[in-house]
C-alpha atoms as a PDB file:
ATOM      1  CA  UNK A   1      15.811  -9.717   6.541  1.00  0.00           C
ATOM      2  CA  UNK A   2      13.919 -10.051   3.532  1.00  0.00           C
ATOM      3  CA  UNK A   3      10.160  -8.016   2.500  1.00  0.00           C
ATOM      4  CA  UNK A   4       8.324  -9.392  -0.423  1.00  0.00           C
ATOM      5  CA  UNK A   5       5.080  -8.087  -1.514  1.00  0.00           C
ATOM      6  CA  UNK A   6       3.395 -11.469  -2.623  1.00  0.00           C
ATOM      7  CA  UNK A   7      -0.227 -10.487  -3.931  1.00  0.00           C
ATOM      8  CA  UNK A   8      -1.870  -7.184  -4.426  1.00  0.00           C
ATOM      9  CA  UNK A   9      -5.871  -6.843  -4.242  1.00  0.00           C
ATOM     10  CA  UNK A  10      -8.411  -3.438  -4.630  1.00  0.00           C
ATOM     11  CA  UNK A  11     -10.949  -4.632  -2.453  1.00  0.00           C
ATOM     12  CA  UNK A  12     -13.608  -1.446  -2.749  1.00  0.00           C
ATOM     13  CA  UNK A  13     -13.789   1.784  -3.960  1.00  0.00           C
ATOM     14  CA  UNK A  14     -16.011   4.629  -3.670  1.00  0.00           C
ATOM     15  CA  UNK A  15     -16.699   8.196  -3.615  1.00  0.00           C
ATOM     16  CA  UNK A  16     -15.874   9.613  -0.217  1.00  0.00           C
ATOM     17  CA  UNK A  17     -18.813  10.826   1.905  1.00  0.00           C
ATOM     18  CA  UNK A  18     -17.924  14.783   2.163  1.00  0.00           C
ATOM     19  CA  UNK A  19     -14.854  15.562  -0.404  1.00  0.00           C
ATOM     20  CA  UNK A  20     -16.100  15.786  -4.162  1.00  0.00           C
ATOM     21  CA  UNK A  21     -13.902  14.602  -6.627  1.00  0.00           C
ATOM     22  CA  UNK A  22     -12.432  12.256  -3.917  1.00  0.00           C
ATOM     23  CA  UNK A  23     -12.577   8.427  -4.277  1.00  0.00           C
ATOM     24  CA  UNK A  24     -11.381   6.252  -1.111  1.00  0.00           C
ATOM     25  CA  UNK A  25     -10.725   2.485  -1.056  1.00  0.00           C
ATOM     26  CA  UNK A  26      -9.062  -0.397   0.803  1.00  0.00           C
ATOM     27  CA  UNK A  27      -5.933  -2.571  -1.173  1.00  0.00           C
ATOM     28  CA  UNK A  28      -5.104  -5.792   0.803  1.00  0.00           C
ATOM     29  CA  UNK A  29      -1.393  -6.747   0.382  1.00  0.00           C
ATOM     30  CA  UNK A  30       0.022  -9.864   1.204  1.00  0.00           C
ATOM     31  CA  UNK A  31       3.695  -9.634   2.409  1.00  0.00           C
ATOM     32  CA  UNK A  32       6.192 -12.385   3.179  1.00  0.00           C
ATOM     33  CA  UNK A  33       8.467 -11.575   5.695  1.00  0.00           C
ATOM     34  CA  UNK A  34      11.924 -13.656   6.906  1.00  0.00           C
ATOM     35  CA  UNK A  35      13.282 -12.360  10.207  1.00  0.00           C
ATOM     36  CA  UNK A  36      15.643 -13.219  12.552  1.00  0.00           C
ATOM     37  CA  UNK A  37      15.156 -16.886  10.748  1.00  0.00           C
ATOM     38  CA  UNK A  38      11.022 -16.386  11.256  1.00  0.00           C
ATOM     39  CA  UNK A  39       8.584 -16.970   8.112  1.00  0.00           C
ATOM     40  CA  UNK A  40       5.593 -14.600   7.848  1.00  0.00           C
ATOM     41  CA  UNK A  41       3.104 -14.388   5.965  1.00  0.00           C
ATOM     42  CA  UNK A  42       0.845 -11.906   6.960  1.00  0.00           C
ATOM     43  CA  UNK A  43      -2.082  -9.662   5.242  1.00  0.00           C
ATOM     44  CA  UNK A  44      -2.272  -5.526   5.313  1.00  0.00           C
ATOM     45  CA  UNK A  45      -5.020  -3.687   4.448  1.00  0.00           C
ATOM     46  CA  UNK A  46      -4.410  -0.251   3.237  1.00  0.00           C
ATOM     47  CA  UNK A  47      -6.680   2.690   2.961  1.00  0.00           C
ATOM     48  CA  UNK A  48      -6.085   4.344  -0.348  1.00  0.00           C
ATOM     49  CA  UNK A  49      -7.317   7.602  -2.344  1.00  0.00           C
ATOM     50  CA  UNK A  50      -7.414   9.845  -5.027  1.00  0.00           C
ATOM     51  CA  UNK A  51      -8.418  13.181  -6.498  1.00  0.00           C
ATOM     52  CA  UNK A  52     -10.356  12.405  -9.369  1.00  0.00           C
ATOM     53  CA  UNK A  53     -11.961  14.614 -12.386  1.00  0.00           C
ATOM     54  CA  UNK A  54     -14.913  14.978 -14.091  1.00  0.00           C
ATOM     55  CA  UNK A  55     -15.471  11.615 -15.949  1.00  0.00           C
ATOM     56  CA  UNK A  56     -12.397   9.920 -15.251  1.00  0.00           C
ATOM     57  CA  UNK A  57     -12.663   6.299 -16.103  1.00  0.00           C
ATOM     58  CA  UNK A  58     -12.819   3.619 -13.517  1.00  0.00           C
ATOM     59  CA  UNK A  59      -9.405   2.069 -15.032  1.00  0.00           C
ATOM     60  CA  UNK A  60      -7.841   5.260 -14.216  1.00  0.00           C
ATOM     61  CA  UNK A  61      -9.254   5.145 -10.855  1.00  0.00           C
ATOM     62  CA  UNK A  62      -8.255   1.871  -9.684  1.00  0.00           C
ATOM     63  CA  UNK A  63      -4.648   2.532 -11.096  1.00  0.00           C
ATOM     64  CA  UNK A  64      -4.476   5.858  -9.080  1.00  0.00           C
ATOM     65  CA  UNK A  65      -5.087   3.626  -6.467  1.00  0.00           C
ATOM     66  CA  UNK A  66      -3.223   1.144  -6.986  1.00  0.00           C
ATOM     67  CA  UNK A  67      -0.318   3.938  -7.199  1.00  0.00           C
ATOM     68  CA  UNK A  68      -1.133   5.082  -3.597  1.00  0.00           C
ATOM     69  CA  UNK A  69      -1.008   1.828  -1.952  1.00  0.00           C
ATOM     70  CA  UNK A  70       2.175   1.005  -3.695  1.00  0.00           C
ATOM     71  CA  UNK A  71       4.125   4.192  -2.541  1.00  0.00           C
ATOM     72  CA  UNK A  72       2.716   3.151   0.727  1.00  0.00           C
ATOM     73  CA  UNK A  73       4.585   0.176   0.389  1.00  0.00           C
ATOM     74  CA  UNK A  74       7.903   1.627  -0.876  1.00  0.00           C
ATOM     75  CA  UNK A  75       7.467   3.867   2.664  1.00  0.00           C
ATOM     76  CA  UNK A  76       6.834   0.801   4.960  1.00  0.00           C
ATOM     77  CA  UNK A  77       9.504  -1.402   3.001  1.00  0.00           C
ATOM     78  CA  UNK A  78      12.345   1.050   3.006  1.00  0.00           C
ATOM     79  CA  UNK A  79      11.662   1.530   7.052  1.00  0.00           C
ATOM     80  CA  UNK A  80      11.786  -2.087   6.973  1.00  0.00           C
ATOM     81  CA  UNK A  81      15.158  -3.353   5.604  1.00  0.00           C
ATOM     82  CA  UNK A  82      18.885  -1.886   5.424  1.00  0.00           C
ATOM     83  CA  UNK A  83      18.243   0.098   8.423  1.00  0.00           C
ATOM     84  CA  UNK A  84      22.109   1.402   9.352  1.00  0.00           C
ATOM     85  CA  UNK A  85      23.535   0.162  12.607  1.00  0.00           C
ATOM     86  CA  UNK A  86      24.250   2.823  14.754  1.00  0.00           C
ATOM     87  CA  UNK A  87      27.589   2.835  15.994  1.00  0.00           C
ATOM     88  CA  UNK A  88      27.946   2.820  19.935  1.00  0.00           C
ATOM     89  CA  UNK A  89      29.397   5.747  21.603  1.00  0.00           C
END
């Protein structure tokens, strides 16, 4: 089985509606998937956020972004390959 993340977009961003200090977005991933002898490609979109301060620049917030959809990613990914066989009992 292989995963590969193929292309990485912010979409939006934004301050959320009640939380100060709290900016909420979307990330679309594209991922490439071979299973079982299958090809996908398929698209995720990803809620992200982040605590922000008081003038923190907008580079900084999209990489803190970013940053959240990629450990996202490492979470689905290592659910996703080199899961152990279980031995039969």
């Amino acid at each position: 089985m292989s995963f590969e993340i193929k292309d990485c977009q912010l979409l939006y961003f934004g301050p959320h509606p009640t939380f100060k200090g709290r900016i909420t977005g979307v990330v679309r991933v594209k991922i490439h998937e071979n299973f079982l002898g299958n090809d996908s490609l398929y698209k995720l979109d990803l809620k992200v956020r982040t605590e922000t301060g008081e003038g923190m620049p907008t580079a900084d917030v999209r990489h803190a972004l970013l940053a959240h959809a990629a450990h996202q990613l490492n979470r689905l990914k290592s659910r996703r390959i080199n899961v152990p066989a279980m031995a039969a009992e």
